[in-house]
C-alpha atoms as a PDB file:
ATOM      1  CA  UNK A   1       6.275   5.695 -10.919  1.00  0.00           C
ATOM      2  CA  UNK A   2       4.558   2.803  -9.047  1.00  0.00           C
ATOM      3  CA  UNK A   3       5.645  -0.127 -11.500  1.00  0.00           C
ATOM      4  CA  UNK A   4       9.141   1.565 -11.595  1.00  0.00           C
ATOM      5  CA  UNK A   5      10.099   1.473  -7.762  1.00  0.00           C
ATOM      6  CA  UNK A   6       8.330  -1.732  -6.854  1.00  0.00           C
ATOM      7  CA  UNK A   7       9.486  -3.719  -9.713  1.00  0.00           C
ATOM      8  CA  UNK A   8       5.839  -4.508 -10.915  1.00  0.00           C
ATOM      9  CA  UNK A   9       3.193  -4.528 -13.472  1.00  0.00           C
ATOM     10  CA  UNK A  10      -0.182  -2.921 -12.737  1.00  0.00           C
ATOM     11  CA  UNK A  11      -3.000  -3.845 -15.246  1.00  0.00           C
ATOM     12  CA  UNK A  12      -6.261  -1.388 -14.690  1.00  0.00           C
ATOM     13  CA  UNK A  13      -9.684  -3.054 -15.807  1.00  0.00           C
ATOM     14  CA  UNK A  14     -13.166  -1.155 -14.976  1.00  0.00           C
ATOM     15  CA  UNK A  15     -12.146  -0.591 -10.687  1.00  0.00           C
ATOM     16  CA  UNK A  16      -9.676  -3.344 -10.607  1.00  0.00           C
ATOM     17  CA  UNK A  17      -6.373  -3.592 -10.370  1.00  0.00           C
ATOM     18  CA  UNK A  18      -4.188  -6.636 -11.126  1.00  0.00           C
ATOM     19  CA  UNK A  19      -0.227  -6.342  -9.909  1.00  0.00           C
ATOM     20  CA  UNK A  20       2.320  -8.873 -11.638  1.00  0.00           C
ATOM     21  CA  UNK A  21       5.488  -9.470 -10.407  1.00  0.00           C
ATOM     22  CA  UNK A  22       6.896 -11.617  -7.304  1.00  0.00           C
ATOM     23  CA  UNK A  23       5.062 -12.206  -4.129  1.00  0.00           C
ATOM     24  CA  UNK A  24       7.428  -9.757  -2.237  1.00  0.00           C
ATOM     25  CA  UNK A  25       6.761  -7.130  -4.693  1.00  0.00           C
ATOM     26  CA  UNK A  26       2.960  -7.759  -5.314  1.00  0.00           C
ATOM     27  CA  UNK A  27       2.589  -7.875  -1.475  1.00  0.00           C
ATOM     28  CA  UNK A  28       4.362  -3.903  -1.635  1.00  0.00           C
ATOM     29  CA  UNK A  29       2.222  -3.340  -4.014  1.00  0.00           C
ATOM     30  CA  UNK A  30      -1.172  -3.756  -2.390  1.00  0.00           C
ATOM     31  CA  UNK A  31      -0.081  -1.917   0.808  1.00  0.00           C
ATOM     32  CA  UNK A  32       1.229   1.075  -1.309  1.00  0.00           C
ATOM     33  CA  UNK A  33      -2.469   1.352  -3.570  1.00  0.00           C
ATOM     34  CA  UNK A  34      -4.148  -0.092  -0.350  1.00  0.00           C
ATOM     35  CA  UNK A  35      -2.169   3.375   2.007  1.00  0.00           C
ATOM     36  CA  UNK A  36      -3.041   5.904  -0.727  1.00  0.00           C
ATOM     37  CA  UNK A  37      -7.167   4.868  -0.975  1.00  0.00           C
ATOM     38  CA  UNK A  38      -7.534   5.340   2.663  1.00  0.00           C
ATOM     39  CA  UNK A  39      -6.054   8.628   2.514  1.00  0.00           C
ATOM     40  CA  UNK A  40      -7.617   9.366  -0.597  1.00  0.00           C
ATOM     41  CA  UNK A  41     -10.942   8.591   0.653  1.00  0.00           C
ATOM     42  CA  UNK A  42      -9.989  10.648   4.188  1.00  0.00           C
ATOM     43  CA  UNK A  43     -10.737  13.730   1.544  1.00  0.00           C
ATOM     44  CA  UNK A  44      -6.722  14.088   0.484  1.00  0.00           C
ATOM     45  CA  UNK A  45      -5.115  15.403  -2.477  1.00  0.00           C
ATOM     46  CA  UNK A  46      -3.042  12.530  -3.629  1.00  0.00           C
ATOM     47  CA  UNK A  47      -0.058  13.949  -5.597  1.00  0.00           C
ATOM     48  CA  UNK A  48       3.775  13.344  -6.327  1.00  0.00           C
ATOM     49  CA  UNK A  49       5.113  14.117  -2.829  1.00  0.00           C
ATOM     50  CA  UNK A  50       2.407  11.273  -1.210  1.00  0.00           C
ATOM     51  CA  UNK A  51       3.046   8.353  -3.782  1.00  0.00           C
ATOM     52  CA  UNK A  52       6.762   9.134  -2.854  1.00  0.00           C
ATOM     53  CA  UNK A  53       6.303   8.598   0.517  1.00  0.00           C
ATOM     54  CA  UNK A  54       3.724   5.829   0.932  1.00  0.00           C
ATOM     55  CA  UNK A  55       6.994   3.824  -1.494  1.00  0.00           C
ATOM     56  CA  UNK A  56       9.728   5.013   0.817  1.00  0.00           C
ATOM     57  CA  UNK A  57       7.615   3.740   3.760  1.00  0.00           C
ATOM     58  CA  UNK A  58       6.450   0.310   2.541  1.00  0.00           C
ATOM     59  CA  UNK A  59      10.027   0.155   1.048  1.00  0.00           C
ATOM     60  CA  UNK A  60      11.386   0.480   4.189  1.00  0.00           C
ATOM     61  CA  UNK A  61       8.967  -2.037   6.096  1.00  0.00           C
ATOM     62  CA  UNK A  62       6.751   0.684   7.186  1.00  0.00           C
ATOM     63  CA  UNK A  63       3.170   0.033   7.360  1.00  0.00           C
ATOM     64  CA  UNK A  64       0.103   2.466   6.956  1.00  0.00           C
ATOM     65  CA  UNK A  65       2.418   5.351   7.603  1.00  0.00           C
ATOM     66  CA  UNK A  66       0.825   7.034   5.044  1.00  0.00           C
ATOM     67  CA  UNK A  67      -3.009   6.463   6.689  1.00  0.00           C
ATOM     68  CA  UNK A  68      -1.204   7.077   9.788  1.00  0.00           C
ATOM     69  CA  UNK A  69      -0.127  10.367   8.716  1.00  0.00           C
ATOM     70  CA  UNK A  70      -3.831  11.154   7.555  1.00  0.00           C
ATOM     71  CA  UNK A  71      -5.216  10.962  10.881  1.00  0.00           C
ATOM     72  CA  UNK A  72      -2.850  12.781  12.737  1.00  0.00           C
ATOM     73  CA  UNK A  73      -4.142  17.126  13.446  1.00  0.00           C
ATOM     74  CA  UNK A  74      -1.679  19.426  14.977  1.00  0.00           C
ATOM     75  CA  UNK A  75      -4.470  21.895  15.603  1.00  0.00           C
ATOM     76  CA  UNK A  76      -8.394  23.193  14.904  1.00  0.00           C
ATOM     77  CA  UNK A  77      -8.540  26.678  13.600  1.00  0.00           C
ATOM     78  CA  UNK A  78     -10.850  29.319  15.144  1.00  0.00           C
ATOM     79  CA  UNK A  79     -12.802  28.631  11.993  1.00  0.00           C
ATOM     80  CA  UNK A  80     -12.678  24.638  12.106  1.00  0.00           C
ATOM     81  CA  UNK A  81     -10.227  24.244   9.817  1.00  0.00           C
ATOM     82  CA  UNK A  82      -7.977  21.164  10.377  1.00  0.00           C
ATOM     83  CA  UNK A  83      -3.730  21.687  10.234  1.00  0.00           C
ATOM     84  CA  UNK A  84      -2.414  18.694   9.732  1.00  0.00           C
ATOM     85  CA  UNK A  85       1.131  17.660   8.980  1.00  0.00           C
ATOM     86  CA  UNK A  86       3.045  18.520   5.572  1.00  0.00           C
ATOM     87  CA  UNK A  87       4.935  15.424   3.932  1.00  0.00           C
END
């Protein structure tokens, strides 16, 4: 889905990741893997709907919209329980 929209080539060895393609689209590349660690290591669930958005951002010239996003609670729950905002 990655390769697809940006126009790339990722090769995974071990916990590295190599992107081919132009500097434009290499440059895309690292912000989109670079947006969905930080919100994967915020404790998210990265699926479908996020990889989606973190390309239409950095597509668009957006940057760390998705980590952005992450950070951002509507409301604490009686019980402690974050809300935060759907995608």
């Amino acid at each position: 889905m990655i390769e697809q929209s940006l126009g790339i080539r990722v090769v995974a060895r071990g916990e590295e990741l190599t992107l081919i393609g132009t500097p434009e689209q290499v440059e895309q590349g690292e912000e989109v893997f670079s947006q969905l660690f930080e919100y994967y290591k915020s404790g998210n669930h990265i699926g479908r709907h996020e990889i989606n958005y973190v390309l239409r951002s950095v597509k668009s010239g957006v940057k760390q919209a998705l980590t952005n996003l992450a950070k951002d609670v509507v409301l604490v729950t009686a019980r402690g329980k974050q809300v935060k905002p759907k995608l």
